[in-house]
N, C-alpha and C. Protein backbone atom coordinates (compact mmCIF):
# COMPACT_ATOMS: atom_id res chain seq x y z
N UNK A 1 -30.60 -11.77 11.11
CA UNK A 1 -29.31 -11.13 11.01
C UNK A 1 -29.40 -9.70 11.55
N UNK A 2 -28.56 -9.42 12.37
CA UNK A 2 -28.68 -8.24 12.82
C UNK A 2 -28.02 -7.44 11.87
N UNK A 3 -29.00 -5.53 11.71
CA UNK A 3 -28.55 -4.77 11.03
C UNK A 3 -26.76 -4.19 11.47
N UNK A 4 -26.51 -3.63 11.22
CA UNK A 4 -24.74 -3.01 11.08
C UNK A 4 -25.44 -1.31 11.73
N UNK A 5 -24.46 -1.28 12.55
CA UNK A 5 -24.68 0.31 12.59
C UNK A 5 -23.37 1.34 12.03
N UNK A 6 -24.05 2.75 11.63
CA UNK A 6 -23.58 3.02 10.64
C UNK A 6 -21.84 3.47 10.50
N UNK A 7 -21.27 3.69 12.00
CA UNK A 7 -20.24 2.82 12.53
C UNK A 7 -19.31 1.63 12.25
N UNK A 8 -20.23 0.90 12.31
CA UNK A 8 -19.73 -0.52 11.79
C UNK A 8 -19.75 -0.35 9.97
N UNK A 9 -20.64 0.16 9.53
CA UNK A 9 -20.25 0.42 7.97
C UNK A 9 -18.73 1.26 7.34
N UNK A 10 -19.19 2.07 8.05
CA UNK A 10 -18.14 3.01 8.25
C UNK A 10 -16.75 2.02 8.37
N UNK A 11 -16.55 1.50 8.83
CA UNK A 11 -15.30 0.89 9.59
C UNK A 11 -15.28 -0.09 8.05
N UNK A 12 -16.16 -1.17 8.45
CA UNK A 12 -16.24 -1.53 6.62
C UNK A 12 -15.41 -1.36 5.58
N UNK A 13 -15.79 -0.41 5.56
CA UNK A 13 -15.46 0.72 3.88
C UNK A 13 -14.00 0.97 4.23
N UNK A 14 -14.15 1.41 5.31
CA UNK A 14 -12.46 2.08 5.61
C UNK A 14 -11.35 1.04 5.48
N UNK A 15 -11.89 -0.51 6.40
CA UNK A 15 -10.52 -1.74 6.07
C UNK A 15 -10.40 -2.34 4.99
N UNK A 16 -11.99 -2.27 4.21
CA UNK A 16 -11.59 -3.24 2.73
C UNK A 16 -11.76 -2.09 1.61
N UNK A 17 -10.63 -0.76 2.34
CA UNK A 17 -10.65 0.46 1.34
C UNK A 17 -11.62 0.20 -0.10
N UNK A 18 -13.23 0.92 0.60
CA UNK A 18 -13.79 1.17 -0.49
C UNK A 18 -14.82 -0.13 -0.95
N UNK A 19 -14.73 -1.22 -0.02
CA UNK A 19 -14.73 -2.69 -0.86
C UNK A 19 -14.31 -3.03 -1.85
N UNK A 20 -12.85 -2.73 -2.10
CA UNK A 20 -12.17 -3.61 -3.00
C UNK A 20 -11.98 -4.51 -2.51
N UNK A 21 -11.92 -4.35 -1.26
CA UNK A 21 -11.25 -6.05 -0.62
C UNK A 21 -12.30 -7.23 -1.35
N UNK A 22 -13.67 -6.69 -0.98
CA UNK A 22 -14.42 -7.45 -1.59
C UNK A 22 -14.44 -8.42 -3.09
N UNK A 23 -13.62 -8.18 -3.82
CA UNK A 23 -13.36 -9.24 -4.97
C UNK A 23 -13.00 -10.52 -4.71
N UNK A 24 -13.85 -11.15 -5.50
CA UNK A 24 -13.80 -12.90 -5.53
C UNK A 24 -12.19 -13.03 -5.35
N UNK A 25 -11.67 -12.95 -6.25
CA UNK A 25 -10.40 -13.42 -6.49
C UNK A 25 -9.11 -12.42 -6.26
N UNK A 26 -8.27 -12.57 -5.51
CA UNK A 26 -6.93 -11.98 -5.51
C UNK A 26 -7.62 -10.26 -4.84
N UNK A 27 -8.33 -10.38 -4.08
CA UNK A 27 -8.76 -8.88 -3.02
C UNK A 27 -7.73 -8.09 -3.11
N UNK A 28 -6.21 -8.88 -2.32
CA UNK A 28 -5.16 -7.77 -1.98
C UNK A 28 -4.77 -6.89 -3.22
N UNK A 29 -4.65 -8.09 -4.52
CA UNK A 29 -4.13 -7.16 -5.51
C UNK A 29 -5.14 -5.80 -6.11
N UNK A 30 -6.42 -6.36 -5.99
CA UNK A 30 -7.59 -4.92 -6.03
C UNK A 30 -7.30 -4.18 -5.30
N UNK A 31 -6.84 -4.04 -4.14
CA UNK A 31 -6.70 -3.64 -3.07
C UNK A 31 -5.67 -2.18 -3.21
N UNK A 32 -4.68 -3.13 -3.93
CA UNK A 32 -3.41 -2.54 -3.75
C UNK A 32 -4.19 -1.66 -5.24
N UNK A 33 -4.46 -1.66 -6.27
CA UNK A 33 -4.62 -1.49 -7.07
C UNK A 33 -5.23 -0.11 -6.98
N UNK A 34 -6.66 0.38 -6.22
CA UNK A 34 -7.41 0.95 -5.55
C UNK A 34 -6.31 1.99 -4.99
N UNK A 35 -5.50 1.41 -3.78
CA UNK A 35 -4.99 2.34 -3.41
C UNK A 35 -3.62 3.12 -3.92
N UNK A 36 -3.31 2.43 -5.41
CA UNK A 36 -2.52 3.02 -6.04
C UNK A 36 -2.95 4.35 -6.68
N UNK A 37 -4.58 4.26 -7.31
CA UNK A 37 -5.66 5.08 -8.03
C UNK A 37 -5.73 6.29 -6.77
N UNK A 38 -5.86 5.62 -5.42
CA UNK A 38 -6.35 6.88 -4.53
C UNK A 38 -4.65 7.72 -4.20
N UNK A 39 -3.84 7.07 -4.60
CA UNK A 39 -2.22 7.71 -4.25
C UNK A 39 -2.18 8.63 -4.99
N UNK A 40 -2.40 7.96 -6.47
CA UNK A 40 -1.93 9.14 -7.50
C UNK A 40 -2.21 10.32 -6.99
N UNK A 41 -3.47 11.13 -7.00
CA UNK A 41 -3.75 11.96 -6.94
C UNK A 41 -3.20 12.88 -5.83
N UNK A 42 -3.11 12.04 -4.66
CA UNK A 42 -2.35 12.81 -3.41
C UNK A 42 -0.90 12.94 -3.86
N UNK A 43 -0.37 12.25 -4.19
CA UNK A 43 0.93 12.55 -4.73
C UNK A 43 1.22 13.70 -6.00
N UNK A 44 0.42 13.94 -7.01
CA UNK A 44 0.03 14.90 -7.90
C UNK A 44 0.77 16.25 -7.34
N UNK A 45 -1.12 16.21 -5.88
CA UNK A 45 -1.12 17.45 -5.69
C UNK A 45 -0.76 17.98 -4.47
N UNK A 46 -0.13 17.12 -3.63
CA UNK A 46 0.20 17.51 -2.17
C UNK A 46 1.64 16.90 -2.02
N UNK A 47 2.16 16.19 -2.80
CA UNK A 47 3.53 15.44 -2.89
C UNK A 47 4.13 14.47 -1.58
N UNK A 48 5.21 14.02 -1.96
CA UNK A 48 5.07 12.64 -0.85
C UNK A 48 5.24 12.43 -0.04
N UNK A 49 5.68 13.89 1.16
CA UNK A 49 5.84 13.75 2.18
C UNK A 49 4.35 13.77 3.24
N UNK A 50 3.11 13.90 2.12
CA UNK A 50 1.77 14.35 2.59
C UNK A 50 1.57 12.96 2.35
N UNK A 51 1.50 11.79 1.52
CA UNK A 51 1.06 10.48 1.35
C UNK A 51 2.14 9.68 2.41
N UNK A 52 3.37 10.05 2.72
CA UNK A 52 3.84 9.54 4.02
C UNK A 52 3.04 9.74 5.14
N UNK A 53 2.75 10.64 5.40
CA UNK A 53 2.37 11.05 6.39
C UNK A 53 0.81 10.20 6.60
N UNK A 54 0.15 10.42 5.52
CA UNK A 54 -1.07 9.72 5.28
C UNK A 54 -1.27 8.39 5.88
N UNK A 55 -0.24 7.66 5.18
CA UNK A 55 -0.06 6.32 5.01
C UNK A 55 0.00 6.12 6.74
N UNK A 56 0.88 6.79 7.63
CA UNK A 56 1.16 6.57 8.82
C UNK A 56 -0.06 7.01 9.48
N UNK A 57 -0.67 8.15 9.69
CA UNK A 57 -1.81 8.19 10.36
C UNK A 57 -3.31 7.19 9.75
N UNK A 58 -3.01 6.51 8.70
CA UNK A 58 -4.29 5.67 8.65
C UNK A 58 -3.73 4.09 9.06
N UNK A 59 -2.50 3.78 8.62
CA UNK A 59 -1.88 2.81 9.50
C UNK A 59 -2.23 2.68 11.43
N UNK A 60 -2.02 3.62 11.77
CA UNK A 60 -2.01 4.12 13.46
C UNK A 60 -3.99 3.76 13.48
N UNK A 61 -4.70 4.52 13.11
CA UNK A 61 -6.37 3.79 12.66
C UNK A 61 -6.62 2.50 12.21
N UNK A 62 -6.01 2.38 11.50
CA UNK A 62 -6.03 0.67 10.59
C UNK A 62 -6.14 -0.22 12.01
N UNK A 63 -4.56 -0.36 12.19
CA UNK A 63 -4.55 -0.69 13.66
C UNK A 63 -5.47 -1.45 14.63
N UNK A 64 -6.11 0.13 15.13
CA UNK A 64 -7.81 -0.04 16.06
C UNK A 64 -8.29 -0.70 15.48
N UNK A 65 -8.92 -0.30 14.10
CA UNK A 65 -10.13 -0.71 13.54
C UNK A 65 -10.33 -2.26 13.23
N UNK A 66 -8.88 -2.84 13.31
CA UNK A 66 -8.82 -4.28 12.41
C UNK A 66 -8.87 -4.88 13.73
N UNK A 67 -8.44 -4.54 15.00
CA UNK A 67 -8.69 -4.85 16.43
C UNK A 67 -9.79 -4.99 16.44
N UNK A 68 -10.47 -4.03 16.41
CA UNK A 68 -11.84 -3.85 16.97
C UNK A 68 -12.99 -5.26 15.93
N UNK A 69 -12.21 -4.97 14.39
CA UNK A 69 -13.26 -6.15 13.47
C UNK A 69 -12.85 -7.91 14.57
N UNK A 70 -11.46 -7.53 14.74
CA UNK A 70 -11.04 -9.32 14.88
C UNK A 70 -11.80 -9.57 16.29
N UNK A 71 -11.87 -8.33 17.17
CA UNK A 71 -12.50 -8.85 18.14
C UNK A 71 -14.16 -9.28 17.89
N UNK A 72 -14.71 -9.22 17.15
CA UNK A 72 -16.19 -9.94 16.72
C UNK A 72 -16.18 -10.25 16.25
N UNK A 73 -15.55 -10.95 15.07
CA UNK A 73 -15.36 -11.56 14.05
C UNK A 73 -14.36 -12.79 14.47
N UNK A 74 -13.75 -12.99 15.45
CA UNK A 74 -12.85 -14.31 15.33
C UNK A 74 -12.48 -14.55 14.47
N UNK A 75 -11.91 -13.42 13.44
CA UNK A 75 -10.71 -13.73 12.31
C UNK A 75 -9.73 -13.09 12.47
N UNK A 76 -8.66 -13.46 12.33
CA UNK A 76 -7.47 -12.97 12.36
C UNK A 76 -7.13 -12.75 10.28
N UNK A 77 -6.55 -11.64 10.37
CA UNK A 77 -6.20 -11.24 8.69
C UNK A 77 -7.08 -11.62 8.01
N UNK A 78 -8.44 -11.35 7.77
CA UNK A 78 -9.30 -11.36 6.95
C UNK A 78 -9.03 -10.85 5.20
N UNK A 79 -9.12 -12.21 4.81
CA UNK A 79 -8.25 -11.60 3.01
C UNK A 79 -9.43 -10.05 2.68
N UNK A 80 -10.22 -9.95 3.35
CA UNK A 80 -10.92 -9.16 2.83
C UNK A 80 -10.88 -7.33 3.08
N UNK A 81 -10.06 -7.24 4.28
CA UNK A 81 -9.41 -6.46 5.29
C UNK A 81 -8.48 -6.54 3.86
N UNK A 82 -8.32 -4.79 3.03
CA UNK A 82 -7.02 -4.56 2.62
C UNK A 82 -6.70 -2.97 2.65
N UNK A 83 -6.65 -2.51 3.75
CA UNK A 83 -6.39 -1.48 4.47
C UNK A 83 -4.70 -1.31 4.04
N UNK A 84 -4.44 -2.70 4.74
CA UNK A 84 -2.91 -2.67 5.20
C UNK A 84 -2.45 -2.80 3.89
N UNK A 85 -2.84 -3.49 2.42
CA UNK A 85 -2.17 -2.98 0.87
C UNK A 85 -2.12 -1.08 0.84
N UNK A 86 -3.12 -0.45 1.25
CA UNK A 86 -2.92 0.76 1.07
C UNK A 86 -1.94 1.55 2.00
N UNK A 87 -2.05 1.33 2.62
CA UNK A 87 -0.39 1.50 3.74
C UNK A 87 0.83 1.73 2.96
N UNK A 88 0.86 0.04 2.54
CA UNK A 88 2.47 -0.42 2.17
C UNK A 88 2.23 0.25 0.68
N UNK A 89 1.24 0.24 -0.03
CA UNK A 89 1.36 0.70 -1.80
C UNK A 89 1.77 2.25 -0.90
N UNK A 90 1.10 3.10 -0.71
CA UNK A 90 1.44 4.75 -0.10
C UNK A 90 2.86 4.89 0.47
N UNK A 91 3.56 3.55 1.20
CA UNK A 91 4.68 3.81 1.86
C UNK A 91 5.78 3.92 0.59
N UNK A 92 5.50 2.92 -0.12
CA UNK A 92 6.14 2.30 -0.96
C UNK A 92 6.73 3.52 -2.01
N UNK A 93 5.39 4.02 -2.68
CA UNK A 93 5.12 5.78 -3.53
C UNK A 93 5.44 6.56 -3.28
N UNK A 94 5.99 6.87 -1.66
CA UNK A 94 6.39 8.28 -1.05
C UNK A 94 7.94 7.79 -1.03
N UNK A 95 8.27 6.78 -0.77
CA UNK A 95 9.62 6.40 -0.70
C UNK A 95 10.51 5.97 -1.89
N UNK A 96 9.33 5.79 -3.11
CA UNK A 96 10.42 5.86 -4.63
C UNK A 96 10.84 7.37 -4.67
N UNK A 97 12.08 7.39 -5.54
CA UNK A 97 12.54 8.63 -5.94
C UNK A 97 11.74 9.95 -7.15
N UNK A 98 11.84 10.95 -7.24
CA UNK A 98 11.22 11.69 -8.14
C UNK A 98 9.93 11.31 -8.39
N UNK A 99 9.09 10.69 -7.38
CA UNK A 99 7.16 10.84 -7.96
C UNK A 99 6.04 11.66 -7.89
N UNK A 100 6.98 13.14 -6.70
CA UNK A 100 6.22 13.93 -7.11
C UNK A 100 5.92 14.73 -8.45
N UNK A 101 4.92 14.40 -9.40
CA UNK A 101 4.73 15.18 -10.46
C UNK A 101 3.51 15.65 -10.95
N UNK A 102 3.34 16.32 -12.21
CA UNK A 102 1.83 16.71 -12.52
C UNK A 102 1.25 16.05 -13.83
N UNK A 103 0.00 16.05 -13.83
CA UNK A 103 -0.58 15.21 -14.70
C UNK A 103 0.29 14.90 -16.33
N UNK A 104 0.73 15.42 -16.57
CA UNK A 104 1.18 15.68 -17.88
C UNK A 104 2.43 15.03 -17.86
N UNK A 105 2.68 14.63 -16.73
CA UNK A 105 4.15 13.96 -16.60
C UNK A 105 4.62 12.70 -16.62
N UNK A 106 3.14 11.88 -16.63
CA UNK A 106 3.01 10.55 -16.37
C UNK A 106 3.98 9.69 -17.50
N UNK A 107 3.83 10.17 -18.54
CA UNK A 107 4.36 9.87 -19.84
C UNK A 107 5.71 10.21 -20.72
N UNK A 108 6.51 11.48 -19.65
CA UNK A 108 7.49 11.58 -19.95
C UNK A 108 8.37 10.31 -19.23
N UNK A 109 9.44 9.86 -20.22
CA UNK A 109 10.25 8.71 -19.62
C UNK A 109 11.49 9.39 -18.69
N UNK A 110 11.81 10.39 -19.07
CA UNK A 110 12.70 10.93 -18.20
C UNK A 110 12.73 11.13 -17.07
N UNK A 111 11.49 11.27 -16.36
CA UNK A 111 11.37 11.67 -15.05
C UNK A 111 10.94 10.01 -14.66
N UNK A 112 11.11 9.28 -14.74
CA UNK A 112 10.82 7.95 -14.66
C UNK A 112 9.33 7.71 -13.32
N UNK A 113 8.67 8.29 -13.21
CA UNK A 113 7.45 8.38 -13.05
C UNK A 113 6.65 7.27 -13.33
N UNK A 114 6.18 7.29 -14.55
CA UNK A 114 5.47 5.94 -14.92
C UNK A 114 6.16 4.77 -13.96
N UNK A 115 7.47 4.36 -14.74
CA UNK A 115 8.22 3.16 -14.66
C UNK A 115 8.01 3.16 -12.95
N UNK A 116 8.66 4.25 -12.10
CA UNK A 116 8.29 4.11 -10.83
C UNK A 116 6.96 3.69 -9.91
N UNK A 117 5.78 3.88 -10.80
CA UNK A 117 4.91 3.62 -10.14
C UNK A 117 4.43 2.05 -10.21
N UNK A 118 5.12 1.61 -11.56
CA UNK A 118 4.79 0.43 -11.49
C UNK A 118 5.88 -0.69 -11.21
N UNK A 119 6.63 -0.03 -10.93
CA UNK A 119 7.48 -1.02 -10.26
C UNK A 119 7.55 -0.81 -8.67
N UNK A 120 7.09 0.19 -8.10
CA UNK A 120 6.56 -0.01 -6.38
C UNK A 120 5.43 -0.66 -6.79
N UNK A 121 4.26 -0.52 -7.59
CA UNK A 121 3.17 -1.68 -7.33
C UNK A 121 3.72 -3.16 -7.61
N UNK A 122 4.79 -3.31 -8.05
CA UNK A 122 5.62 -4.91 -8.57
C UNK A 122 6.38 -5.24 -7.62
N UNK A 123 7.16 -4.06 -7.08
CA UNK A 123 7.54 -5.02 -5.90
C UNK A 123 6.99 -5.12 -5.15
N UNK A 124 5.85 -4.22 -4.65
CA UNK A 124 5.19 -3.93 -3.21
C UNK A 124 4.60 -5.42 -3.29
N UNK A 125 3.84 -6.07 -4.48
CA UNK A 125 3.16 -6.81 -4.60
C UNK A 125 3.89 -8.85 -4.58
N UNK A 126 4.98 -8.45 -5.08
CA UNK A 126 6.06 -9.50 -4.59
C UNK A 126 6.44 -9.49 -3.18
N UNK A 127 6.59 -8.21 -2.70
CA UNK A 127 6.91 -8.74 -1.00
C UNK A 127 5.81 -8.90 0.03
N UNK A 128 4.79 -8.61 -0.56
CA UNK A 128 3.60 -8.95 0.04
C UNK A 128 3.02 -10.25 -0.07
N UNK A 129 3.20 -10.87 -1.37
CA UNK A 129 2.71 -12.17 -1.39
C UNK A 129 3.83 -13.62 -0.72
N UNK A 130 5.33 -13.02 -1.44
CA UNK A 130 5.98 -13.71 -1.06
C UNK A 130 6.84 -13.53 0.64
N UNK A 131 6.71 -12.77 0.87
CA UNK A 131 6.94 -12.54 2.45
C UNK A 131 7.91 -12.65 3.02
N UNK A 132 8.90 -12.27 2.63
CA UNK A 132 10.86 -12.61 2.78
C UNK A 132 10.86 -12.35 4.10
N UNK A 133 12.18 -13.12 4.47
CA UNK A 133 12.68 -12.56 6.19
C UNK A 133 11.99 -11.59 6.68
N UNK A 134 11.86 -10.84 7.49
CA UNK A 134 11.17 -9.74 8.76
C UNK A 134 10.12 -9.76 7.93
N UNK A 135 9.92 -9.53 6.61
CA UNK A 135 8.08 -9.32 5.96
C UNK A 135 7.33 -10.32 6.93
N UNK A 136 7.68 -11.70 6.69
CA UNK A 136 6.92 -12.81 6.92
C UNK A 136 6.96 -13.31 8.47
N UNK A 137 8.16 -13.25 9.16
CA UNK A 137 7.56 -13.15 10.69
C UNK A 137 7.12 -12.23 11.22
N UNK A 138 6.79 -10.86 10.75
CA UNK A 138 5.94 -10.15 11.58
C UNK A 138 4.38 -10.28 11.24
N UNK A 139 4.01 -11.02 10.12
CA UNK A 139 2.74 -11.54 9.21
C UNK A 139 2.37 -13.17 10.41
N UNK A 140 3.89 -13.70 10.55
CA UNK A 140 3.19 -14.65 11.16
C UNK A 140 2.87 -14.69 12.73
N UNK A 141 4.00 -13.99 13.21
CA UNK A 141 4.07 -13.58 14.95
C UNK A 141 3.08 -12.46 15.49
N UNK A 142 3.16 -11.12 15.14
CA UNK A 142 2.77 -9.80 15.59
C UNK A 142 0.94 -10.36 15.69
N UNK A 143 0.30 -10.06 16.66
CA UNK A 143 -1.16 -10.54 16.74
C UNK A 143 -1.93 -9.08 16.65
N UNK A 144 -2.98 -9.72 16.37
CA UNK A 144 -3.94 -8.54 15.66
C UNK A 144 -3.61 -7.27 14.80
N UNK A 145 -4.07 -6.63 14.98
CA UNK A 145 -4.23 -4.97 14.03
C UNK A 145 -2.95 -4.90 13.64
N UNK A 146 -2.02 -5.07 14.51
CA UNK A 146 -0.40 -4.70 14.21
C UNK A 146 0.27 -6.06 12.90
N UNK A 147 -0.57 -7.13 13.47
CA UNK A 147 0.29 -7.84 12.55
C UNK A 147 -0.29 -8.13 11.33
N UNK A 148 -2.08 -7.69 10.78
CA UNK A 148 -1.98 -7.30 9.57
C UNK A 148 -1.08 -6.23 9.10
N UNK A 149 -1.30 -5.25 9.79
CA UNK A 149 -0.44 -4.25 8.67
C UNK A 149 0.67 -3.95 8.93
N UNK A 150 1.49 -4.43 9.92
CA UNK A 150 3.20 -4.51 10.42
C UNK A 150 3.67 -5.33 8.93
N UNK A 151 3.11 -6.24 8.44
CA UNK A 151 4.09 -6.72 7.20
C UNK A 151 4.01 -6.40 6.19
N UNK A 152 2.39 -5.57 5.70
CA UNK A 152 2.86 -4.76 4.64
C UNK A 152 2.85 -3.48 4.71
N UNK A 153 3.45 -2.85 5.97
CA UNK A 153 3.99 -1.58 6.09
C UNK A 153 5.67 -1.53 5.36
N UNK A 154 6.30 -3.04 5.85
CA UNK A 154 7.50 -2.99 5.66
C UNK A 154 7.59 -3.44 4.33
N UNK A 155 7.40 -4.43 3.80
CA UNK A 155 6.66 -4.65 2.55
C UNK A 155 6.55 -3.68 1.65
N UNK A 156 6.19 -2.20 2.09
CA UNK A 156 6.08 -1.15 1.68
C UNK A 156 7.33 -0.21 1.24
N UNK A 157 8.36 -0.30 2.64
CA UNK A 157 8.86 0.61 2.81
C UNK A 157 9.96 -0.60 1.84
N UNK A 158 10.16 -1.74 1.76
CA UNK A 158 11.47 -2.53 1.22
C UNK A 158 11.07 -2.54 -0.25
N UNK A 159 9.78 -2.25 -0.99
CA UNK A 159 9.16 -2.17 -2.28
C UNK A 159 9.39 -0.39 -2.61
N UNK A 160 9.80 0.49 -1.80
CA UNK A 160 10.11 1.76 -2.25
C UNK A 160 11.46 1.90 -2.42
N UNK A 161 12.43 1.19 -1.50
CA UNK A 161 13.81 0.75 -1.88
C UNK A 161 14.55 0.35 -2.91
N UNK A 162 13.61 -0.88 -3.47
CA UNK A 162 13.69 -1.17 -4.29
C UNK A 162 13.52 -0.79 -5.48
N UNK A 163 12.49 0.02 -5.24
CA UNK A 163 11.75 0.92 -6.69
C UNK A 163 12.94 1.87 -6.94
N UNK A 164 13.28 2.67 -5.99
CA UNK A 164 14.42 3.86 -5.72
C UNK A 164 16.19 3.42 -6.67
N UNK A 165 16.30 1.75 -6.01
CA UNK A 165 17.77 1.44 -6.36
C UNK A 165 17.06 1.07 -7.97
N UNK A 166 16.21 0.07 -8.55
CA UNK A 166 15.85 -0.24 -9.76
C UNK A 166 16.24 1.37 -11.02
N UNK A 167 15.43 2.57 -10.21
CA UNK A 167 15.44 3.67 -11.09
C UNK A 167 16.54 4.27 -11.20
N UNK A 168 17.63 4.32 -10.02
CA UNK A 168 18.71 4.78 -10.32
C UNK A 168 19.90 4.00 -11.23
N UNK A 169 19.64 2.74 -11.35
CA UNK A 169 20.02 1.85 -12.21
C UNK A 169 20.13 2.05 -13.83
N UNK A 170 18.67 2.54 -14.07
CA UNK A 170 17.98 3.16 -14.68
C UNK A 170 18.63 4.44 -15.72
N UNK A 171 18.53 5.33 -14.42
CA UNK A 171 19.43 6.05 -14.91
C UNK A 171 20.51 6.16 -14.81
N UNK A 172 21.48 5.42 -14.90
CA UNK A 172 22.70 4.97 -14.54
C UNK A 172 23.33 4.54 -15.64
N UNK A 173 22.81 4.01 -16.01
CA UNK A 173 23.14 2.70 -17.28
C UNK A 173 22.11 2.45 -18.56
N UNK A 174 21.30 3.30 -18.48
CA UNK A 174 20.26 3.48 -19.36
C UNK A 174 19.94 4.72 -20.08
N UNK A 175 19.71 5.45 -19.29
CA UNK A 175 19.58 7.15 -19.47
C UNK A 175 20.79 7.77 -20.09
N UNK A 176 21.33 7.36 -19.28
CA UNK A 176 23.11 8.22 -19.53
C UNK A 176 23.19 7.71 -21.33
N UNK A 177 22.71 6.78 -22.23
CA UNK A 177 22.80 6.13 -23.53
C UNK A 177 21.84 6.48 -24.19
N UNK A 178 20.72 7.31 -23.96
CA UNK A 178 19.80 7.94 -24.74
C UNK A 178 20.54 9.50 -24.72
């Protein structure tokens, strides 16, 4: 077996963010999970127009890199490749409403924070598995680098939508009665 150069490790680490991909069972959801843990903190302390931004310049890398694996690897979307969960979870987080906050905030219900974060990881994770209109033909059409993470970019951005209309709901019809 030939050794990996440190390049090729490198690259590794970077698509199955961290080797989470690496879990026996259900990778993407580690995946997504992982890169919810690595969001928080950017969102904390740099807020969400810096985890947008993020999300898009490692998307634009993702890209190459998942090119570059499929071209030696003769796999196309490797469950193990979950780059593209951290994309769509980051797109998803910058595009709910009110998540920039600070540690201490996680737990106030008012700023709906908590509830937001886990409902972009709930939907992000429903439109990722289940793959609705445009999610799922760009998952099945778009070839290589683009079409792992073209569907859960959007995936991303339709799971921050959602998170956004859910919370204003929220406070709409909920809040307004406390």
């Amino acid at each position: 077996m030939k050794q990996k150069s440190l390049s090729q490790k490198i690259n590794w680490a970077f698509i199955t963010v961290f080797y989470s991909g690496l879990a026996p069972k259900a990778p993407g959801t580690f995946g997504t999970i992982a890169s919810l843990f690595i969001g928080i903190p950017i969102l904390m302390y740099f807020g969400s127009q810096t985890l947008f931004l993020a999300a898009t310049l490692i998307s634009v890398v993702a890209i190459k890199e998942i090119n570059k694996y499929e071209a030696t690897s003769d796999e196309h979307d490797d469950k193990r490749i979950v780059i593209d969960e951290l994309a769509g979870m980051w797109f998803a987080l910058s595009l709910a409403p009110g998540i920039t906050f600070m540690l201490g905030d996680v737990m106030t219900f008012e700023n709906g924070i908590a509830l937001q974060l886990v409902l972009s990881f709930i939907f992000f994770r429903i439109y990722d598995i289940a793959k609705p209109s445009i999610i799922g033909r760009i998952d099945r059409e778009a070839p290589g680098g683009l079409g792992v993470m073209g569907d859960d970019i959007v995936a991303g951005f339709a799971a921050g939508i959602s998170s956004a209309i859910v919370w204003q709901l929220v406070v709409k019809f909920i809040l307004t009665l406390i």
